[in-house]
Every structure is written in C-alpha cells, then in structure tokens.
Protein backbone atom coordinates (compact mmCIF):
# COMPACT_ATOMS: atom_id res chain seq x y z
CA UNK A 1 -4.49 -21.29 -18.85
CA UNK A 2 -7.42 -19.92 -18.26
CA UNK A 3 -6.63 -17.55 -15.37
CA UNK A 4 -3.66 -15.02 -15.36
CA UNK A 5 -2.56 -11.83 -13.88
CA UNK A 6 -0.47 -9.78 -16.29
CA UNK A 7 1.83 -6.95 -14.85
CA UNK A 8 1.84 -4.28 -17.62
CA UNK A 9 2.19 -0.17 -17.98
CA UNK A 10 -0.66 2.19 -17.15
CA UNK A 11 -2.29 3.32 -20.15
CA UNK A 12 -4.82 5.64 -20.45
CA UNK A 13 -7.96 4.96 -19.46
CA UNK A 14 -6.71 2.66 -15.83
CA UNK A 15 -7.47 5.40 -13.78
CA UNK A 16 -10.97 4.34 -13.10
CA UNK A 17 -9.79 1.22 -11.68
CA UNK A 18 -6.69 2.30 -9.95
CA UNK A 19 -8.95 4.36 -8.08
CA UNK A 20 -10.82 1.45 -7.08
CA UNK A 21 -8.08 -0.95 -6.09
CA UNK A 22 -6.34 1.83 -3.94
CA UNK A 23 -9.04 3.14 -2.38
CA UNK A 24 -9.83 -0.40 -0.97
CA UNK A 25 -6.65 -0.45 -0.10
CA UNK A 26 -5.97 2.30 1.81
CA UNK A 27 -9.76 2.30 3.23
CA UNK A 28 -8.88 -1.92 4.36
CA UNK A 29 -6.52 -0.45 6.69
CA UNK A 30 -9.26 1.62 8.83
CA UNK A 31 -10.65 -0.83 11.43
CA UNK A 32 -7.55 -2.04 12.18
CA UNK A 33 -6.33 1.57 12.55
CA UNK A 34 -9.21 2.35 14.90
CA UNK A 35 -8.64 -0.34 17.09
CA UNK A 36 -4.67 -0.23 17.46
CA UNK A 37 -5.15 3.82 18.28
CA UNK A 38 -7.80 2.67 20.46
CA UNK A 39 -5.80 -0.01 22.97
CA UNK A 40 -2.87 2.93 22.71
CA UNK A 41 -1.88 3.67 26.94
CA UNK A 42 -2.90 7.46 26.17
CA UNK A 43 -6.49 6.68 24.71
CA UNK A 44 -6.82 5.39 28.41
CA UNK A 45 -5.09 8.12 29.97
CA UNK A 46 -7.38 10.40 28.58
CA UNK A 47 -10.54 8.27 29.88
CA UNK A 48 -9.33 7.90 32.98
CA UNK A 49 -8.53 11.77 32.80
CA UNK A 50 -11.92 13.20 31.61
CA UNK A 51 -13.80 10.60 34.18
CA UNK A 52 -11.81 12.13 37.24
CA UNK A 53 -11.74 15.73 35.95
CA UNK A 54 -15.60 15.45 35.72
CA UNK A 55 -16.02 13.53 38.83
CA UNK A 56 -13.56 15.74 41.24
CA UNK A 57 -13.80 19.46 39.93
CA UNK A 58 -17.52 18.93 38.33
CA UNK A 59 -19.15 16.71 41.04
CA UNK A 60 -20.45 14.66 38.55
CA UNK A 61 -22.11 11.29 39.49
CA UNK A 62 -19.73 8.36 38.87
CA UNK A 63 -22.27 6.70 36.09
CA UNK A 64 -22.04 10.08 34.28
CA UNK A 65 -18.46 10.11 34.22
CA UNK A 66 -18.65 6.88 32.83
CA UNK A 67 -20.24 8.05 30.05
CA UNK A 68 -16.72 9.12 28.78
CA UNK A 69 -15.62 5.65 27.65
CA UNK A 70 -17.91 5.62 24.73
CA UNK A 71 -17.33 9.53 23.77
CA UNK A 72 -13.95 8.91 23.84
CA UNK A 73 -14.20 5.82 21.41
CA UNK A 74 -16.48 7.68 19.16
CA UNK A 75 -14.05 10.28 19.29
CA UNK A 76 -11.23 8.17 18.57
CA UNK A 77 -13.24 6.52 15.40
CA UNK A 78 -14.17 9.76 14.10
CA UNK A 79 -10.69 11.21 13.99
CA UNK A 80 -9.47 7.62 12.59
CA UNK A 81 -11.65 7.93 9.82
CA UNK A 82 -10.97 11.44 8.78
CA UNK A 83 -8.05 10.85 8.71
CA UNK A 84 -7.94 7.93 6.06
CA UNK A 85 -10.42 9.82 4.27
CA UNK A 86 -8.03 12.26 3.87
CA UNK A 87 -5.84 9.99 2.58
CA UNK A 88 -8.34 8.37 0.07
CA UNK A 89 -8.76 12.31 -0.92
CA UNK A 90 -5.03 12.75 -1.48
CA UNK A 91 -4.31 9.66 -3.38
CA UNK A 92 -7.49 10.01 -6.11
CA UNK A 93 -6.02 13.53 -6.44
CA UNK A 94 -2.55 11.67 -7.46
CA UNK A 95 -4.28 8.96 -9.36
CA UNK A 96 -6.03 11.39 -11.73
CA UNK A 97 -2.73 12.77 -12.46
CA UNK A 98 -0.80 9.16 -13.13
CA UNK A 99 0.28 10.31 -16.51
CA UNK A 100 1.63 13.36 -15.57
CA UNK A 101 3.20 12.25 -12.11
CA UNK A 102 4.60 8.94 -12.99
CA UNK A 103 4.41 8.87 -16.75
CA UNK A 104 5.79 12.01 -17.76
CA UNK A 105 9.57 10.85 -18.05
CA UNK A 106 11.89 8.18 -18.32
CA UNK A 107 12.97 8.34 -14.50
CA UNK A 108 9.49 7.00 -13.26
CA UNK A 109 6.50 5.03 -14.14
CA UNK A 110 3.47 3.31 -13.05
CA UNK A 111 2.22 -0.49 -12.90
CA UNK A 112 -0.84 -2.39 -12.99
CA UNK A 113 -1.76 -6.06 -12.81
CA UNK A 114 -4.14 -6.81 -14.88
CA UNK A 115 -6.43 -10.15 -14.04
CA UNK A 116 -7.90 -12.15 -16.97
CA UNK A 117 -10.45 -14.34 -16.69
CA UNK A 118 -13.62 -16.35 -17.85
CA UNK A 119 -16.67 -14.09 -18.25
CA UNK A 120 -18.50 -16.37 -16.33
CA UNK A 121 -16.63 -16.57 -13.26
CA UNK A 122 -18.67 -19.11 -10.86
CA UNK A 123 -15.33 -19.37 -8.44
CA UNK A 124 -14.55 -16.69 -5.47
CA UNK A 125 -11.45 -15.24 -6.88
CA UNK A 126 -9.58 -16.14 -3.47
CA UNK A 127 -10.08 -19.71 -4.04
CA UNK A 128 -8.50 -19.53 -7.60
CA UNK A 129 -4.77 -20.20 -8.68
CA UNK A 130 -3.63 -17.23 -11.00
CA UNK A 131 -0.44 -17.23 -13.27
CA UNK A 132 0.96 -13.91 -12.71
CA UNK A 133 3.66 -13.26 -15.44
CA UNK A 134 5.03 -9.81 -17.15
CA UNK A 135 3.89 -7.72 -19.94
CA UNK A 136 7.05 -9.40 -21.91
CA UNK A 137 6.24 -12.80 -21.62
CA UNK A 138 2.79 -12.26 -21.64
CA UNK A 139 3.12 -11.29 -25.41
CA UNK A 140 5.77 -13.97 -26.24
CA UNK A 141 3.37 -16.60 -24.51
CA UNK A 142 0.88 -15.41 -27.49
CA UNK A 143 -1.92 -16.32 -24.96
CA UNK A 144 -5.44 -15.99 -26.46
CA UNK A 145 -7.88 -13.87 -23.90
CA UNK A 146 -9.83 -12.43 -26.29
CA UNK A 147 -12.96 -14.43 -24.70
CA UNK A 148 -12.22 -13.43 -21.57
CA UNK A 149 -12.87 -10.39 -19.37
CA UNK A 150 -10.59 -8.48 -17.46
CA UNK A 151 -9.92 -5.87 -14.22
CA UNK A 152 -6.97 -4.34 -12.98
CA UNK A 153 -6.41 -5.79 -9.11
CA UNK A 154 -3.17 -4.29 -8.29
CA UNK A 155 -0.67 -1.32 -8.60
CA UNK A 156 2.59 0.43 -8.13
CA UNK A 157 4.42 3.33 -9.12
CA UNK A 158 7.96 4.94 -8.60
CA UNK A 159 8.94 7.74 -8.74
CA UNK A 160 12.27 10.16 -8.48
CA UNK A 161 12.93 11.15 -4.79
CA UNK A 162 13.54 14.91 -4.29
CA UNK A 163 15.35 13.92 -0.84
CA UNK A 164 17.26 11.09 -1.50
CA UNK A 165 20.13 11.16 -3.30
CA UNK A 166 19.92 9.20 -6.60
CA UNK A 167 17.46 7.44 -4.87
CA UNK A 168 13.44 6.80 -5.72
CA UNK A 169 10.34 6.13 -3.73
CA UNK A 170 8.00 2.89 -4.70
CA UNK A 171 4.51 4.16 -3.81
CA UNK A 172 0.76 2.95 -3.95
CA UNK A 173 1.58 -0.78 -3.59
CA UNK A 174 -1.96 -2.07 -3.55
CA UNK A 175 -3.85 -5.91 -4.59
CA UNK A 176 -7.65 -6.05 -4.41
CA UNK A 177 -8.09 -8.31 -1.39
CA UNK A 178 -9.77 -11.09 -3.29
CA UNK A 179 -6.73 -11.35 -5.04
CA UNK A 180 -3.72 -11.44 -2.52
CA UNK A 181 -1.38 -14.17 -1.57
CA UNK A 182 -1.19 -14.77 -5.10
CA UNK A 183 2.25 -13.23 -5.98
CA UNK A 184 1.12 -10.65 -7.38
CA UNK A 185 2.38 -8.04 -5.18
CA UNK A 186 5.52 -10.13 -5.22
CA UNK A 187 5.33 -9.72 -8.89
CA UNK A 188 4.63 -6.28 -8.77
CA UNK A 189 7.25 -4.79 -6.39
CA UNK A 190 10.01 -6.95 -9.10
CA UNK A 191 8.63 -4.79 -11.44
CA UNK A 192 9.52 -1.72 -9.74
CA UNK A 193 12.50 -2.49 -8.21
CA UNK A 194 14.09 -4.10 -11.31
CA UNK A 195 12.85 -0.04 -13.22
CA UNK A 196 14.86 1.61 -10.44
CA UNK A 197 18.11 -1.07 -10.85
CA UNK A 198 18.01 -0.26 -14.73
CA UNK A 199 17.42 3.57 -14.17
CA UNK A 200 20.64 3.83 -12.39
CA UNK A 201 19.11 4.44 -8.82
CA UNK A 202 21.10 4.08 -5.53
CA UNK A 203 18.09 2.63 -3.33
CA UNK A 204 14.80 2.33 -3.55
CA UNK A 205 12.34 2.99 -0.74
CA UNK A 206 8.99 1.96 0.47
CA UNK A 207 6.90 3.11 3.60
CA UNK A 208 4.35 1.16 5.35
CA UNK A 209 2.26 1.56 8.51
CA UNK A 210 2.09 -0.88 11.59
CA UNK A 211 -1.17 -2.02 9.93
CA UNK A 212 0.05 -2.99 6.61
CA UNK A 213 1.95 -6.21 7.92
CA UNK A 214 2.10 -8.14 5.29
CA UNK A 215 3.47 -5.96 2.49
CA UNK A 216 6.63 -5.27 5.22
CA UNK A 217 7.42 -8.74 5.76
CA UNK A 218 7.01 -9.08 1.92
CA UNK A 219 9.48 -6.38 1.65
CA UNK A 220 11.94 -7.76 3.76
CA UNK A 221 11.89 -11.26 2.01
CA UNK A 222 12.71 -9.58 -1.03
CA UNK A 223 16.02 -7.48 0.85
CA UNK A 224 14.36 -4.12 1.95
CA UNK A 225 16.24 -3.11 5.12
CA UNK A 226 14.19 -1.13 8.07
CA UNK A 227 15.81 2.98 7.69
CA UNK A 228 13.59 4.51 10.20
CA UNK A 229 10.23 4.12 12.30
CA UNK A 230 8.46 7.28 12.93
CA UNK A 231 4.83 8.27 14.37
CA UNK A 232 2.69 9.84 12.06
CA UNK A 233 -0.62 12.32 13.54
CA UNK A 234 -3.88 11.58 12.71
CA UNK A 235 -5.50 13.73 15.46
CA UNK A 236 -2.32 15.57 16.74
CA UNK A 237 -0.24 13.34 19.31
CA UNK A 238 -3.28 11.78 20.16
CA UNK A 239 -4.11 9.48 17.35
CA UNK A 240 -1.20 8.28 15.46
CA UNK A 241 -0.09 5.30 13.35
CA UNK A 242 3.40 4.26 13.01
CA UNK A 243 5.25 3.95 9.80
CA UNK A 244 8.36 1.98 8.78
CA UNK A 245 10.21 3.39 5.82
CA UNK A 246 11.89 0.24 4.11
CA UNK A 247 15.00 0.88 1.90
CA UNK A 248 16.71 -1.39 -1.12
CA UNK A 249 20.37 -0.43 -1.65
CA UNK A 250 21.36 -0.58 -4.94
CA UNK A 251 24.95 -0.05 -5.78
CA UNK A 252 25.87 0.64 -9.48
CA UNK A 253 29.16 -0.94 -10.41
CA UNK A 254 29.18 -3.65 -8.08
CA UNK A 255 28.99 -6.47 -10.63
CA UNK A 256 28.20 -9.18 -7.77
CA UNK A 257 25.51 -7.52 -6.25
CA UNK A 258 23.99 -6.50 -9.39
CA UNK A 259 23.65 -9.95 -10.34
CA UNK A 260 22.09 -11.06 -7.44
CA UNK A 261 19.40 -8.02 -7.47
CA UNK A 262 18.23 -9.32 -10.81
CA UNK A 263 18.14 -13.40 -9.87
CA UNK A 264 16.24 -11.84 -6.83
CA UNK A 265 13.71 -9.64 -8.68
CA UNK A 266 12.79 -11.98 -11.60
CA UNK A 267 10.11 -13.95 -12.49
C-alpha cells in the first residue's frame, strides 16, 4: 500500500499547508465566478444602459459606446476578484488562528488529510488510486511510511454555532484538486459529521456557493437537506454569487436514526 490519505487532527505546525490547500480552493472558484456574474441579465442591463446613456444624452458615436462591453467585463472581473481576495484574506486570518478557533475546546475541532506517498512520485496524482482511511485505523493498520513523503491535500473544521440552537457549522471543506474524486472529501465530511453526532449536536450545517457543485451534491448523497438559498454581494447588488446553506438533522435520543447516521458516516 504504497499510497494513502490519512484523515487525522491538526497539529501544530499544518498551518502552512492548510493555507495552501484552501487558498486553492477558494481561489479555484474565481473564473467560474467571473463568468456566471458575467452572463447574469443585469451585467447586460447595465451594457445596454451605459451604451444608450452615452449614445442619447452624450451624442457619442455608436463604436464609442461600444466600447462599454469590454469596460464593463473588466469591471465585472475586477470586482470578482476582489472579492475572493477578500476571502483568501479572511480565511488565512482564520487559519493562523486554527488552534485557538477550532482547537481550543472539546465542542470543535479541525481536520486534515494527510497524503503519503513515494518520494519519487513519477505518476500525476489524479491518475493514482489512494486508500483514504482514519487516524484510528491508520495506527491499528501499523502501516510503515517512514520512506515516504507526505502533504496535507484536504481540510475541515467545525465549529459551535452562535445562531443555531445546539447546532454547529462544518467550514473550510477543501481537497487540492489533484487529489479529488478520491473520497477524500467523502472521508472528510464523516469525520466531521460523526464529531458533531458524538458532541451531542442537533444539526450540522454547511454552506456552499452555486460554483462549488460538487461538494453540494456530495452533501446531499450523504443526507444534508437544502435550509435556505440566499444572494451574497460581491460588488453591491451588482455582482453576487448565490449560496446554499445545507443542514444535517441530528436528533439525540432517537435510537433508529442514530444508528443509521453512524452506518452512513463510516468508513
């Protein structure tokens, strides 16, 4: 077994990579981002706006108006990519402060997965199959690696929710993209959902945005229910993304359900 993924604790010292392997994620989201916000009916409106504005009140010739298109999709880059580098600003400010966010008490915590493999790696990561298995029975496995090199390529955390009652948020659900469609976010949001189910939690939930496709269907599989959509501003009402905040209802006491949470959430 000469290539695994192990899903482990942060310890100190990850933040370096967890930087990394959010910031690619969050920053893989921006072209996509641009291009949605730039096919949106009111990006239009607003060229079609500008072009007639100039072209009625300014007398402007009609090739000069039409010189709006591109400011406009400059314009609409620019405020795209503020805004995610606002983002990537706000999340290394969190990720510098795992051990005191997510570490701090019993009620939250933070994941990694943890890729080991050969030192001389001649294969594209994408093209290689990857057991992904938990800290547990990584160390009952007694699996040798000391030959081998590692990186972290994924993360999550949970913490407490101040809004919800009894309930948490799962946040910063990330896999490098060489490394995806390997169950390893699978893997990863067990992990977390599994922490919240032992902590005593009522639900657990998750947003996404309309770009992030993939990790809401993987949600759903796993029996997060849709709670609300809702527009978020990049640029004011002009440039916005929409997010889906996912939910996982956990109910305490019911023995049935409870049993079919964990066979759900295992692996």
């Amino acid at each position: 077994m000469s290539h695994i993924v192990v899903i482990r604790a942060y310890k100190q010292g990850d933040e370096l990579n967890c930087h990394e392997v959010i910031k690619d994620g969050v920053i893989s989201s921006l072209n996509s981002a641009f291009v949605g916000n730039l096919l949106k009916e009111i990006t239009f409106q607003v060229m079609i706006l500008s072009a007639a504005v100039m072209f009625i009140f300014f007398g402007m010739p009609f090739t000069v108006c039409l010189l709006v298109v591109p400011i406009v999709v400059i314009m609409t880059y620019i405020g795209t990519y503020l805004a995610f580098t606002s983002k990537v600003m706000e999340v290394n400010q969190e990720i510098s402060n795992i051990a005191r966010i997510y570490m701090s008490n019993a009620f939250s915590c933070f994941w990694v997965a943890e890729a080991f493999e050969p030192y001389l790696m001649s294969r594209n990561p994408a093209d290689v199959y990857y057991t992904v298995m938990n800290e547990k029975k990584f160390r009952e496995s007694n699996i040798d690696v000391s030959s081998q090199s590692k990186r972290i390529v994924g993360s999550i955390g949970l913490l407490k929710s101040h809004s919800l009652d009894k309930g948490a948020w799962i946040k910063r659900l990330c896999v490098h993209k060489h490394y995806r469609r390997k169950g390893i976010a699978s893997c990863l949001l067990n992990v977390a959902v599994n922490f919240a189910i032992k902590q005593g939690y009522s639900c657990a939930n998750i947003v996404a945005s309309e770009y992030t496709e993939g990790g809401r269907e993987l949600c759903l599989k796993k029996g997060f229910e849709l709670k609300q959509m809702y527009h978020k501003p990049i640029l004011g009402s002009l440039i916005t993304i929409l997010m889906y905040e996912l939910t996982y209802q956990i109910k305490p006491g019911d023995d049935n359900y409870f049993t079919v949470s964990k066979k759900l959430f295992s692996f």
